[in-house]
PDB file of N, CA and C in Angstrom:
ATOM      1  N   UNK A   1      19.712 -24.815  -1.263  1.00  0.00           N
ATOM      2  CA  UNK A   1      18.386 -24.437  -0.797  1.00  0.00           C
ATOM      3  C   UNK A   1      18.412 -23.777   0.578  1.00  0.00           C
ATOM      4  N   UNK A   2      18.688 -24.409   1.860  1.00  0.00           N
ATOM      5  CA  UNK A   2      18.774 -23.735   3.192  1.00  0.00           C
ATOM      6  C   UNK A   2      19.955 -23.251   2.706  1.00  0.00           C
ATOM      7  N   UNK A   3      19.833 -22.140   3.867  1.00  0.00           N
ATOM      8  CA  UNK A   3      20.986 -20.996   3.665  1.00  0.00           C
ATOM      9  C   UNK A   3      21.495 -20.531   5.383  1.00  0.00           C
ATOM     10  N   UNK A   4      20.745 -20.188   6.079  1.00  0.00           N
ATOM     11  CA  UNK A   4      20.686 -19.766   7.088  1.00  0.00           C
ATOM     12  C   UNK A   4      19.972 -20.429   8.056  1.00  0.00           C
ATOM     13  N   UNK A   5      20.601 -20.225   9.355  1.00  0.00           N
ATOM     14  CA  UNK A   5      19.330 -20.942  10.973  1.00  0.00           C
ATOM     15  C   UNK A   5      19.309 -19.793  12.016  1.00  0.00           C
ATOM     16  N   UNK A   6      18.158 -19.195  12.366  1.00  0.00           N
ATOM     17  CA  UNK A   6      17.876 -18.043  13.098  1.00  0.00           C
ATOM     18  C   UNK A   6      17.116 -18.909  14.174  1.00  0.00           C
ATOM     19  N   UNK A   7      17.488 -19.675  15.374  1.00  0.00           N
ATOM     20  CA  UNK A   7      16.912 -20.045  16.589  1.00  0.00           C
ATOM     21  C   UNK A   7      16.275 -18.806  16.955  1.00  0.00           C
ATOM     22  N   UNK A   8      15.123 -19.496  17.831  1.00  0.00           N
ATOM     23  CA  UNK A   8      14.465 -18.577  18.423  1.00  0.00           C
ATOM     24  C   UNK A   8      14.183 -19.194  19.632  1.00  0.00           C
ATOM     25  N   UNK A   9      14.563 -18.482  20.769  1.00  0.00           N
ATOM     26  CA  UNK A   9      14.827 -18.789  22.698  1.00  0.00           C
ATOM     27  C   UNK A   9      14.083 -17.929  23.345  1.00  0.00           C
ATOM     28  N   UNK A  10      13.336 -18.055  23.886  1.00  0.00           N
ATOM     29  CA  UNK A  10      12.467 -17.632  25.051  1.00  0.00           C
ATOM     30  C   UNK A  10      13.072 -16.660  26.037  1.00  0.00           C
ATOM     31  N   UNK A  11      12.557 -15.356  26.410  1.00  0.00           N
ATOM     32  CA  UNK A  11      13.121 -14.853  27.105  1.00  0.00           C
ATOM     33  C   UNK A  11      12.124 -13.852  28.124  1.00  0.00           C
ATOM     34  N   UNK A  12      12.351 -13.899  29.412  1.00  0.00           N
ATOM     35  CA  UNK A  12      11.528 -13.348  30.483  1.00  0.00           C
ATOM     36  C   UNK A  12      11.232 -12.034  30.431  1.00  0.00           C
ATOM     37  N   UNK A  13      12.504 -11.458  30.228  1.00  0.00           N
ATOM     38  CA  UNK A  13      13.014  -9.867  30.567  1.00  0.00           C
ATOM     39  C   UNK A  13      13.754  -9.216  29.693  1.00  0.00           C
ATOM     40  N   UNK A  14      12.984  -8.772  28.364  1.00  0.00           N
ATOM     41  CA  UNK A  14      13.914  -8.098  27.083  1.00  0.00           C
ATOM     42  C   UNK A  14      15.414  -7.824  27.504  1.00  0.00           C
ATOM     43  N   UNK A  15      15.313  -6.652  28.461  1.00  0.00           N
ATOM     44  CA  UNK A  15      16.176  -5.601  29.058  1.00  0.00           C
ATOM     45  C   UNK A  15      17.539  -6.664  29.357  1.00  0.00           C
ATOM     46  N   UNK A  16      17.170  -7.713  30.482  1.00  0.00           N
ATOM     47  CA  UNK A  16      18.382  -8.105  30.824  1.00  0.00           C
ATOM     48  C   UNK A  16      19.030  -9.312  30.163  1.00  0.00           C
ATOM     49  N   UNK A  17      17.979  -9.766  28.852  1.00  0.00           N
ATOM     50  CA  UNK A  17      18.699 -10.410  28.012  1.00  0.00           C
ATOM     51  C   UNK A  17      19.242  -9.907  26.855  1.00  0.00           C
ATOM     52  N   UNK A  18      18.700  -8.581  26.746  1.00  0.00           N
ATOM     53  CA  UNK A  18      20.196  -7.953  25.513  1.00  0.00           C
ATOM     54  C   UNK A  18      21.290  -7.498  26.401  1.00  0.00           C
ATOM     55  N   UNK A  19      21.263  -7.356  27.610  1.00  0.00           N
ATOM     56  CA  UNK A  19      22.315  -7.096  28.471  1.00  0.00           C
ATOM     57  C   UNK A  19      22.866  -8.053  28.315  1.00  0.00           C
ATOM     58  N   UNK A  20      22.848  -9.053  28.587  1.00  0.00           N
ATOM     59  CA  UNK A  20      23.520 -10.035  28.607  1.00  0.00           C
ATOM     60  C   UNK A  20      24.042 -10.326  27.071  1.00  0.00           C
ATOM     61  N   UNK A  21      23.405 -10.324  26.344  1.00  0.00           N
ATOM     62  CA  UNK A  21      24.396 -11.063  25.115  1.00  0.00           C
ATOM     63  C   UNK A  21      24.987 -10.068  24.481  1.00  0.00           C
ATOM     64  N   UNK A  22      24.288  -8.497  24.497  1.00  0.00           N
ATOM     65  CA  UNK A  22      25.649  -8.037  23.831  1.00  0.00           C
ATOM     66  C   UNK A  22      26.157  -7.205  25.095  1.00  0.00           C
ATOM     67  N   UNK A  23      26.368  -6.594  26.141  1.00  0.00           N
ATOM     68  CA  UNK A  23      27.641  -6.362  27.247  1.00  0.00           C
ATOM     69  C   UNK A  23      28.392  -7.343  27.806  1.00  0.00           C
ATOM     70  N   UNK A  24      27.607  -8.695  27.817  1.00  0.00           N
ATOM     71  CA  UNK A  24      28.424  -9.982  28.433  1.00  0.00           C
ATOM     72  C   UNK A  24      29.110 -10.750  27.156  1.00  0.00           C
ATOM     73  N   UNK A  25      28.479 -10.874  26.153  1.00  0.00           N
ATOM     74  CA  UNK A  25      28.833 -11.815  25.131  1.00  0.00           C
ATOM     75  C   UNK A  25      29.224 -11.369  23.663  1.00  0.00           C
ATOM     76  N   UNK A  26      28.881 -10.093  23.599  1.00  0.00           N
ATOM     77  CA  UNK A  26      29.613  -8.921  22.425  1.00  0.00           C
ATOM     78  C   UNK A  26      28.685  -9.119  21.139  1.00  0.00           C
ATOM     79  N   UNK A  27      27.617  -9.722  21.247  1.00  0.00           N
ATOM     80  CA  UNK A  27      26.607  -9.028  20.489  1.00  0.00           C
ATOM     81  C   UNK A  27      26.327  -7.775  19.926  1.00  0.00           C
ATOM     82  N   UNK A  28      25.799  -7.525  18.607  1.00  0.00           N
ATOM     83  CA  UNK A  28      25.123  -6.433  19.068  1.00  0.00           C
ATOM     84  C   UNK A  28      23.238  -6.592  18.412  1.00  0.00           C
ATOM     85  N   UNK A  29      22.724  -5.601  18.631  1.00  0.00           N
ATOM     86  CA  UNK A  29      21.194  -5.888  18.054  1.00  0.00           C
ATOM     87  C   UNK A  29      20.804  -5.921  16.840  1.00  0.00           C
ATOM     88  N   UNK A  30      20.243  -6.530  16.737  1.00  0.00           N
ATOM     89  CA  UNK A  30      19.967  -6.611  14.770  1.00  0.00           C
ATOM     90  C   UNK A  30      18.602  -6.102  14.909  1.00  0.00           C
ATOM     91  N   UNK A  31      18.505  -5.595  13.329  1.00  0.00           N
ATOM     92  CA  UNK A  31      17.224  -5.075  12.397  1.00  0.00           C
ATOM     93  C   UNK A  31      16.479  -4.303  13.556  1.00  0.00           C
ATOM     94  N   UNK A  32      15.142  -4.347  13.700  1.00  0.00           N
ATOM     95  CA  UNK A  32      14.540  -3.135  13.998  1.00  0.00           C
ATOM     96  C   UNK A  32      13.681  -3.559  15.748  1.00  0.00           C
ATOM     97  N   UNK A  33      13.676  -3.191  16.593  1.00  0.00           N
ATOM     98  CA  UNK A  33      12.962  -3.177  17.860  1.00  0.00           C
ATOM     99  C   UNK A  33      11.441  -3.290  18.069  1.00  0.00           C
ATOM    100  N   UNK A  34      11.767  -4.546  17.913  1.00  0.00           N
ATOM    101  CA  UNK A  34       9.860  -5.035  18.477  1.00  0.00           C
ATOM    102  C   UNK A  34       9.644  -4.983  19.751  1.00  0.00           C
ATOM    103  N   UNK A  35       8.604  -5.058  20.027  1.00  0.00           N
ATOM    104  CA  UNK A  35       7.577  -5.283  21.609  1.00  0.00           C
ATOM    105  C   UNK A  35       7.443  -7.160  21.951  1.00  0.00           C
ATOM    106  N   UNK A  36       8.634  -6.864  22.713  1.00  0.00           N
ATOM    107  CA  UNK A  36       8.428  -8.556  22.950  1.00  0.00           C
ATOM    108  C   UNK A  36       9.483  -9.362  22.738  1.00  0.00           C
ATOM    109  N   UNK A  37       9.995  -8.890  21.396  1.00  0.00           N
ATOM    110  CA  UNK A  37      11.373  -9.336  20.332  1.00  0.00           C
ATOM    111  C   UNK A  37      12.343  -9.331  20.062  1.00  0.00           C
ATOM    112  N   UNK A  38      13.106  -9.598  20.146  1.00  0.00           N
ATOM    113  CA  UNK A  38      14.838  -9.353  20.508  1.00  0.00           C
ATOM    114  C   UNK A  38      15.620 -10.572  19.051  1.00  0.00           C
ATOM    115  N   UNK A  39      16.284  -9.432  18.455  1.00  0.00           N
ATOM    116  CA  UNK A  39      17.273 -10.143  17.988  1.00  0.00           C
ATOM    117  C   UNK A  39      18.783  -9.805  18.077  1.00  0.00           C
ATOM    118  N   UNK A  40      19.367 -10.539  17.902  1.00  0.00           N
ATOM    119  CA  UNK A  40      20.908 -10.291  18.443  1.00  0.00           C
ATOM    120  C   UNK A  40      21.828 -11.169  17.183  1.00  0.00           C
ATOM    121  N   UNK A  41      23.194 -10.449  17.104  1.00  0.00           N
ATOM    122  CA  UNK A  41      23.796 -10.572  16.344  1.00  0.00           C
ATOM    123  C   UNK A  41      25.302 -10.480  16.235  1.00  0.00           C
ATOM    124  N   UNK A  42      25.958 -11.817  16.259  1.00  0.00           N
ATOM    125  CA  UNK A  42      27.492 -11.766  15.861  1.00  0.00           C
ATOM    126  C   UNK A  42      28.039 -12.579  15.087  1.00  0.00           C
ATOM    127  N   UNK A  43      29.267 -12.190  14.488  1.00  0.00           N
ATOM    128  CA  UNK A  43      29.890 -12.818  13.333  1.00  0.00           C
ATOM    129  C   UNK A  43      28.807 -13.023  12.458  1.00  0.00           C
ATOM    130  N   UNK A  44      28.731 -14.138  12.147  1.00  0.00           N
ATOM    131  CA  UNK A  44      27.960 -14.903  11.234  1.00  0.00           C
ATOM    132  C   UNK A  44      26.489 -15.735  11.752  1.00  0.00           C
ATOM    133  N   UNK A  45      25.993 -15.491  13.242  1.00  0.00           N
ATOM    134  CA  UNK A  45      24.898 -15.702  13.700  1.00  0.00           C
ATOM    135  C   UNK A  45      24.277 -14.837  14.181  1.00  0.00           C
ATOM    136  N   UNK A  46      22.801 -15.307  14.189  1.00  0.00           N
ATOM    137  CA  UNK A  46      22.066 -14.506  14.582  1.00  0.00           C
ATOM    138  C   UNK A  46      21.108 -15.680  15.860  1.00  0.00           C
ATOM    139  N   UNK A  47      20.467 -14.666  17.069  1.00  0.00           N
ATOM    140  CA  UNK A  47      19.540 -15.282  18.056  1.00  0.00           C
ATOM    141  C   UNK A  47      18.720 -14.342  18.179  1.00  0.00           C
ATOM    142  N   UNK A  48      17.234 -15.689  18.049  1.00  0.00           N
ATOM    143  CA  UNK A  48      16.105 -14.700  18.025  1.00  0.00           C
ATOM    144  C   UNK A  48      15.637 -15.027  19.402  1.00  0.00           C
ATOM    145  N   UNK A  49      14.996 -14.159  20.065  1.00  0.00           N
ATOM    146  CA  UNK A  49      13.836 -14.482  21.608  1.00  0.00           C
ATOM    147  C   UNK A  49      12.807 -13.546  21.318  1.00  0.00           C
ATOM    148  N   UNK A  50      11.871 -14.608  21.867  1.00  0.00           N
ATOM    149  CA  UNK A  50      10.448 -14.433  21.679  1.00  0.00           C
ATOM    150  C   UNK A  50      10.168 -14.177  23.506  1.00  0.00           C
ATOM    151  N   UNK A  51       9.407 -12.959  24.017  1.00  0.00           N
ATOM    152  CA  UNK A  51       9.215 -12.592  25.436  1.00  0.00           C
ATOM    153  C   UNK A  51       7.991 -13.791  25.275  1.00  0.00           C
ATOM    154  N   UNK A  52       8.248 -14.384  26.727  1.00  0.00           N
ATOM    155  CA  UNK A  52       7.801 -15.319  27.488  1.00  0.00           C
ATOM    156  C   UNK A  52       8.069 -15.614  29.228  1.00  0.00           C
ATOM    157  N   UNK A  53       7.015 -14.617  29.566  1.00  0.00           N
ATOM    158  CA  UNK A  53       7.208 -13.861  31.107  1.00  0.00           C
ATOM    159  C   UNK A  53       6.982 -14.952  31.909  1.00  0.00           C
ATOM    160  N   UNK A  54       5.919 -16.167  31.860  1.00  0.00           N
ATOM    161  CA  UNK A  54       5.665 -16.967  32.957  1.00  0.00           C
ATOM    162  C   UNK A  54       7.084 -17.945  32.736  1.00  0.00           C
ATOM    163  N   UNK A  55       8.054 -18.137  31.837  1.00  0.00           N
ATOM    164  CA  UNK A  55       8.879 -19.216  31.863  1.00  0.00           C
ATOM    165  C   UNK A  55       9.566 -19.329  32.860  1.00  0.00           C
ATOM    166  N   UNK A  56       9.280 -20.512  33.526  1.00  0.00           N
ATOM    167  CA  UNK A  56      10.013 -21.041  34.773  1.00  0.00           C
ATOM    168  C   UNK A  56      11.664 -21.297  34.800  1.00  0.00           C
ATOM    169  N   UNK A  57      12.760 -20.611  34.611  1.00  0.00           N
ATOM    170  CA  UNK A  57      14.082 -21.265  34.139  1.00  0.00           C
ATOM    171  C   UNK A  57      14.599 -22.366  34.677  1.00  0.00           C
ATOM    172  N   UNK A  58      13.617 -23.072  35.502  1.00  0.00           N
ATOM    173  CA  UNK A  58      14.254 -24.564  35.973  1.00  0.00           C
ATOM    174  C   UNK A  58      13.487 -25.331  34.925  1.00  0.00           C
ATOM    175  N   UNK A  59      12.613 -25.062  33.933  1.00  0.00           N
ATOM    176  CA  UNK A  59      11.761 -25.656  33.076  1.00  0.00           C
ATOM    177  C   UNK A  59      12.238 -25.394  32.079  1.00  0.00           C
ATOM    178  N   UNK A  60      13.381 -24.835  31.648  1.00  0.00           N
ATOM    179  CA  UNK A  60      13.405 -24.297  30.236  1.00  0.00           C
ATOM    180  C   UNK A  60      14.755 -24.573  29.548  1.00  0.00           C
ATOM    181  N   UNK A  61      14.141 -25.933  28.651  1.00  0.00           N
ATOM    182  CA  UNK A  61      14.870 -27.108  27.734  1.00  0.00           C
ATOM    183  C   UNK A  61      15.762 -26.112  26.857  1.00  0.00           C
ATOM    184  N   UNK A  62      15.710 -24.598  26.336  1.00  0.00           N
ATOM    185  CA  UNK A  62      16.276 -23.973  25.186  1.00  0.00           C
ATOM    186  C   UNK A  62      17.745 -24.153  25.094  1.00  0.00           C
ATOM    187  N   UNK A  63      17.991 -25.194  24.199  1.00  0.00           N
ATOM    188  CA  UNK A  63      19.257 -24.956  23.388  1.00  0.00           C
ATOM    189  C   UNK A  63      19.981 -24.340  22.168  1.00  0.00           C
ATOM    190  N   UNK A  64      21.433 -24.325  22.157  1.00  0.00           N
ATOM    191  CA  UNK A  64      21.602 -23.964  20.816  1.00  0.00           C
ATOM    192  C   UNK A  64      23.227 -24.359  21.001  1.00  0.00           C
ATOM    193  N   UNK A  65      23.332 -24.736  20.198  1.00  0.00           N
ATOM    194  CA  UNK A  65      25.063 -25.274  19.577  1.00  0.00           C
ATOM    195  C   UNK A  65      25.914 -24.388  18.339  1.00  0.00           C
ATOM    196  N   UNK A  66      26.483 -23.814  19.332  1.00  0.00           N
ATOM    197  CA  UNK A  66      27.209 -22.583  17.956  1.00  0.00           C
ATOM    198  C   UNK A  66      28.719 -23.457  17.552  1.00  0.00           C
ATOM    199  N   UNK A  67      28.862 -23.233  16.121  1.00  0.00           N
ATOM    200  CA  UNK A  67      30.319 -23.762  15.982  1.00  0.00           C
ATOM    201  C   UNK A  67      31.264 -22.546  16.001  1.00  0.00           C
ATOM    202  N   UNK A  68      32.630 -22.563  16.701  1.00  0.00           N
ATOM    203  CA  UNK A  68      33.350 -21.636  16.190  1.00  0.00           C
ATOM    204  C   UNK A  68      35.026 -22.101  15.580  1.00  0.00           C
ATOM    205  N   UNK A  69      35.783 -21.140  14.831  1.00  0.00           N
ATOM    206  CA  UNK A  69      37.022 -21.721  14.834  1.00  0.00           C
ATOM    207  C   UNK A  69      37.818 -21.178  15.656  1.00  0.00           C
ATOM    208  N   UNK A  70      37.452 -20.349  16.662  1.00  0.00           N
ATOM    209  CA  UNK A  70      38.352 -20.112  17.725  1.00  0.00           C
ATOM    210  C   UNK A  70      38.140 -20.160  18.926  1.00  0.00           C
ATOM    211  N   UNK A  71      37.827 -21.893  19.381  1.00  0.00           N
ATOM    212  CA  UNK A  71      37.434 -22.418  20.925  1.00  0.00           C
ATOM    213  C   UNK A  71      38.212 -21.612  22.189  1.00  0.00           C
ATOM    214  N   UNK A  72      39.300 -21.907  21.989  1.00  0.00           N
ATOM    215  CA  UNK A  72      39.803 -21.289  23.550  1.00  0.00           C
ATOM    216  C   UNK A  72      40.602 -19.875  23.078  1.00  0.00           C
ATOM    217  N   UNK A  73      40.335 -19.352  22.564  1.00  0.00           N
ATOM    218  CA  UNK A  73      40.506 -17.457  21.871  1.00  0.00           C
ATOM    219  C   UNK A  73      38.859 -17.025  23.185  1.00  0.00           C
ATOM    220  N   UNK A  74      37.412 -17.562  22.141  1.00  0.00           N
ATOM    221  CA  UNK A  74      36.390 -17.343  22.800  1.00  0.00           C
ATOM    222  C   UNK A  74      36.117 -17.798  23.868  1.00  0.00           C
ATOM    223  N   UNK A  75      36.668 -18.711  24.707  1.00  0.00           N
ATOM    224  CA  UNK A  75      36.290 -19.450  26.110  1.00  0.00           C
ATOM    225  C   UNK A  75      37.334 -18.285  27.199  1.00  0.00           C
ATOM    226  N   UNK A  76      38.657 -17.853  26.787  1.00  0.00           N
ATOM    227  CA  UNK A  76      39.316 -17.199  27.595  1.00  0.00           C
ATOM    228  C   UNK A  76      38.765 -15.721  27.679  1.00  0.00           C
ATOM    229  N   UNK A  77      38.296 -14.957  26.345  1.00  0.00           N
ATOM    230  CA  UNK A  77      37.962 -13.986  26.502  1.00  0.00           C
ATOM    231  C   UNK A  77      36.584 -13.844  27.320  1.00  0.00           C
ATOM    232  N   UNK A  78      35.429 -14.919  27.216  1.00  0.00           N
ATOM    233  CA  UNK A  78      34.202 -14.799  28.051  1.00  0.00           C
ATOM    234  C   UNK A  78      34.566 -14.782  29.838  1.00  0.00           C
ATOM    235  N   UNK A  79      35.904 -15.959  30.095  1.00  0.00           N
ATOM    236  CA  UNK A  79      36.102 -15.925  31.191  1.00  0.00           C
ATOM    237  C   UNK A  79      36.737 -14.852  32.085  1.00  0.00           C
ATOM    238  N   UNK A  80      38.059 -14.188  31.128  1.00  0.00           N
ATOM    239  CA  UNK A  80      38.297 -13.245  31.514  1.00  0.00           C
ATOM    240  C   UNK A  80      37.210 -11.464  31.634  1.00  0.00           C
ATOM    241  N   UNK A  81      36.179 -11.948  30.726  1.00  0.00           N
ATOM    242  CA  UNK A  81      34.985 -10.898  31.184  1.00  0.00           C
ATOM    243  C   UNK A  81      34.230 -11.441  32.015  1.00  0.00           C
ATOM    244  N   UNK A  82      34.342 -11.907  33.201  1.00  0.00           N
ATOM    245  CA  UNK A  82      33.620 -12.653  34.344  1.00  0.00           C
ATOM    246  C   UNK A  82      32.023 -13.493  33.866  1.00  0.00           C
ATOM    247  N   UNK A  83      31.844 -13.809  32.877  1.00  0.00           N
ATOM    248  CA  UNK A  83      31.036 -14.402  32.206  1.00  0.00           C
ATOM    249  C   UNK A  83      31.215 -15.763  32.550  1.00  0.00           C
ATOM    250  N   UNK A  84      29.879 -16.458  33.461  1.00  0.00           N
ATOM    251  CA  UNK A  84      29.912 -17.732  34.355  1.00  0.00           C
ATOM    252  C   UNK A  84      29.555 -18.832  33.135  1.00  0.00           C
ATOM    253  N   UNK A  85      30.658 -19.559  33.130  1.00  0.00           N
ATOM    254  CA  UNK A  85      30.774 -20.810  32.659  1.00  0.00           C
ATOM    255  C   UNK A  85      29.923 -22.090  33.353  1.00  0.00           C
ATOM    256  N   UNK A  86      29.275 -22.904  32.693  1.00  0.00           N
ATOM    257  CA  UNK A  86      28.355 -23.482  32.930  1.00  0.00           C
ATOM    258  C   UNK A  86      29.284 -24.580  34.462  1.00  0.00           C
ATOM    259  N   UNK A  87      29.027 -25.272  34.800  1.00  0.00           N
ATOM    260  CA  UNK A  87      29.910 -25.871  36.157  1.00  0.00           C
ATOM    261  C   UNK A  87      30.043 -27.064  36.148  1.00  0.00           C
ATOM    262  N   UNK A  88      28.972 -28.072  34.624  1.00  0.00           N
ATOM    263  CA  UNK A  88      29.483 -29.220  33.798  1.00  0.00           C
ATOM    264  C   UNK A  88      29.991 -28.538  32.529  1.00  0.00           C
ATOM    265  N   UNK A  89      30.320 -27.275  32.347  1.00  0.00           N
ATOM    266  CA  UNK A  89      30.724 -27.335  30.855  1.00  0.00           C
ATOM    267  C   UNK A  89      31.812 -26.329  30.607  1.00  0.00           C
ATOM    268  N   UNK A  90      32.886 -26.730  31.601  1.00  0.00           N
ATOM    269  CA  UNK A  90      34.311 -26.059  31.519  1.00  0.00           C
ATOM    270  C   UNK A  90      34.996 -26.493  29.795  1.00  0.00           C
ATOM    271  N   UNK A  91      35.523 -25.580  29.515  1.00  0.00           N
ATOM    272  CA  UNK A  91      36.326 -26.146  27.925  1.00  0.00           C
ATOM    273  C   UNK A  91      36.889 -27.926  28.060  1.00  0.00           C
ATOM    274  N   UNK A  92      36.705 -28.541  27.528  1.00  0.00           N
ATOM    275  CA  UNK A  92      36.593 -29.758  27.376  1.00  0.00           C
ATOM    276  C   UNK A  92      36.535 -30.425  25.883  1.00  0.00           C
ATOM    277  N   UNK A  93      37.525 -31.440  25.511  1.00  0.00           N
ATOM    278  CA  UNK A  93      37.043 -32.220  24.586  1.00  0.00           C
ATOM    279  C   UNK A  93      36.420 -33.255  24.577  1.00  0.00           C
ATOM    280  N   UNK A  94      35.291 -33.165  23.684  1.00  0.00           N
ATOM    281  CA  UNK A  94      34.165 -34.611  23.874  1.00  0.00           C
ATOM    282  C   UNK A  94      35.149 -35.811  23.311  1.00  0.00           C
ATOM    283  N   UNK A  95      34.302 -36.889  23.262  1.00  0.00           N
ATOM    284  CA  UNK A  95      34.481 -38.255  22.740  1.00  0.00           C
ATOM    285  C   UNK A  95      34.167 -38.390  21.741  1.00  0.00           C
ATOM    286  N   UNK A  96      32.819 -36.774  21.002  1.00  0.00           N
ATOM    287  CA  UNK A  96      32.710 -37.067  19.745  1.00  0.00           C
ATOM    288  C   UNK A  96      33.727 -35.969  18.861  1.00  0.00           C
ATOM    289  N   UNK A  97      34.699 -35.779  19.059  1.00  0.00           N
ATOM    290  CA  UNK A  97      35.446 -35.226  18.414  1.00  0.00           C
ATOM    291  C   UNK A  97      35.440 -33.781  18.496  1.00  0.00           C
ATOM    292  N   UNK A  98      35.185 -32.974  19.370  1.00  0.00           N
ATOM    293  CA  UNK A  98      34.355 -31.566  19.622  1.00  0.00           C
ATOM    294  C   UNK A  98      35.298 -31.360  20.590  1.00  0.00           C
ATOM    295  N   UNK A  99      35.723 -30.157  20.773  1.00  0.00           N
ATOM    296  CA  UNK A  99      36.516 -29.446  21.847  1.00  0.00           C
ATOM    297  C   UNK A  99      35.038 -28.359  22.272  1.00  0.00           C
ATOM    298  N   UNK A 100      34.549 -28.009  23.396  1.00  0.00           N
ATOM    299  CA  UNK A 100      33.355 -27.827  23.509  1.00  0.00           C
ATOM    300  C   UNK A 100      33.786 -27.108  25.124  1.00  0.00           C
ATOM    301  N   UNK A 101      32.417 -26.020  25.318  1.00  0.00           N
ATOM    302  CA  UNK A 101      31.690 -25.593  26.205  1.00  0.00           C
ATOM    303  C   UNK A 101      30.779 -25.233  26.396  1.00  0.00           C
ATOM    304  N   UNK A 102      30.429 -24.551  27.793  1.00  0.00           N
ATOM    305  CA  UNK A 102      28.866 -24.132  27.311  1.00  0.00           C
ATOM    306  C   UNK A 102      28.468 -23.279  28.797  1.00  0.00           C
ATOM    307  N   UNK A 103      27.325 -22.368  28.302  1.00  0.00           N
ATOM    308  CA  UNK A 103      26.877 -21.069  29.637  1.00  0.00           C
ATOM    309  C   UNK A 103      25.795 -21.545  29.638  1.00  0.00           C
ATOM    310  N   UNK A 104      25.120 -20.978  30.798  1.00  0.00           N
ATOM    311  CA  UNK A 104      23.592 -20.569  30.755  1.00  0.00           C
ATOM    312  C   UNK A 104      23.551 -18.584  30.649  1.00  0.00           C
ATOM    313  N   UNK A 105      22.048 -18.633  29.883  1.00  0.00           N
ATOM    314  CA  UNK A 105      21.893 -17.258  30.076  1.00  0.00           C
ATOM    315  C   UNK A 105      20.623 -16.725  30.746  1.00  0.00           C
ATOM    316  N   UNK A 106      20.195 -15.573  31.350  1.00  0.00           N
ATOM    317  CA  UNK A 106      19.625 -15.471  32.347  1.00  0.00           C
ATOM    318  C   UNK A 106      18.412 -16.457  32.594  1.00  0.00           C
ATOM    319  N   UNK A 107      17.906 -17.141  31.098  1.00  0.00           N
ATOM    320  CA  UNK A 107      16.439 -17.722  30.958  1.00  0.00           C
ATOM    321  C   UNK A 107      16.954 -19.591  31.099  1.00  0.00           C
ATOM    322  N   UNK A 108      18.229 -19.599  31.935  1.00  0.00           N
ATOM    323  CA  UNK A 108      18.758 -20.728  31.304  1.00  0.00           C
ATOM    324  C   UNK A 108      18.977 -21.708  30.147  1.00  0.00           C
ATOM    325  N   UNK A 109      18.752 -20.255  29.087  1.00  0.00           N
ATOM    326  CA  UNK A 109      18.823 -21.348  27.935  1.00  0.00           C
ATOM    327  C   UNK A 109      20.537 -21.679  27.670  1.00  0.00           C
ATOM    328  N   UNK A 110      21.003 -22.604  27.063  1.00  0.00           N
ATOM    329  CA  UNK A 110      21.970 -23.652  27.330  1.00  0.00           C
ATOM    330  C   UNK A 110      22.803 -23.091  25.804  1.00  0.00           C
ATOM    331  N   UNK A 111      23.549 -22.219  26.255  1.00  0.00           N
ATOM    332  CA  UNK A 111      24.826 -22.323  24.879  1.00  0.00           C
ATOM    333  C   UNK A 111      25.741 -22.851  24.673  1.00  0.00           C
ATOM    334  N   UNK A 112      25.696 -23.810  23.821  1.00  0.00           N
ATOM    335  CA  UNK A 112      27.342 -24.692  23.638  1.00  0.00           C
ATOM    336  C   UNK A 112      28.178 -24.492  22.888  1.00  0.00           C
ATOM    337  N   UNK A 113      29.209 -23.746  22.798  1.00  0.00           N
ATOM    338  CA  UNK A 113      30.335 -23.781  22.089  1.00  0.00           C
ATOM    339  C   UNK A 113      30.691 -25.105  21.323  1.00  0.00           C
ATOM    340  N   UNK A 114      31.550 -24.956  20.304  1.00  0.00           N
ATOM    341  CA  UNK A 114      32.471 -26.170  19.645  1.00  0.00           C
ATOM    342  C   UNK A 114      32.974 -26.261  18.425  1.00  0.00           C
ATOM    343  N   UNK A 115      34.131 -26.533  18.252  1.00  0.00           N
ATOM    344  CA  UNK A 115      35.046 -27.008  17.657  1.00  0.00           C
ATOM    345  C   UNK A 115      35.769 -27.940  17.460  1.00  0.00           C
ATOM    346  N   UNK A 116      35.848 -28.605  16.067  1.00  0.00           N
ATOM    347  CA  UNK A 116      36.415 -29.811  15.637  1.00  0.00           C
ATOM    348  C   UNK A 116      38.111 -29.728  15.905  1.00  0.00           C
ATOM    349  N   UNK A 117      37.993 -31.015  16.423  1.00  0.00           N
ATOM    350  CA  UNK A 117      39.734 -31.230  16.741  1.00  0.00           C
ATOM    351  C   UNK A 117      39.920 -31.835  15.946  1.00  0.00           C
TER     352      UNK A 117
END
């Protein structure tokens, strides 16, 4: 029955959040250019943002937990593209079995990497 999960994250400033995910994070844009709307697209996910100009980014809970199978392939290549790693969420394995990281992006919403060890 479910097939797919298309999050949708809040974002201030169209412009410098497709900058960011596809020149910083290798995105590229999906389907067609709305007023307001941003979707973005790699591998096998997709992120939606909905423009939301008053959002305060010290207020803004937006998460999302991507799985991948290549944790430190993708953690070295973001770092070596000067792409700021969160400053609690250096590559790390959890306690729940997750080899894991995680960024903020301009709206501070909270991306976590991870992979099963």
């Amino acid at each position: 029955m479910l097939t797919d999960i298309h999050p949708k994250l809040p974002m201030r400033n169209k412009t410098l959040t497709k900058a960011f995910y596809i020149d910083q994070l290798g995105f590229q844009q999906f389907g067609n250019d709305f007023e307001g709307y941003l979707m973005v697209q790699k591998d096998n996910i997709q992120i939606h943002f909905f423009e939301f100009k008053d959002l305060d980014p010290k207020e803004n809970y937006g998460q999302v937990y991507i799985r991948t199978n290549a944790i430190e392939q993708l953690y070295q290549w973001l770092v070596d593209r000067g792409v700021g790693i969160h400053p609690a969420g250096h590559l790390q394995i959890k306690p729940w079995g997750q080899k894991e990281f995680a960024l903020l992006d301009p709206d501070s919403n909270l991306l976590t990497f991870g992979q099963q060890v």
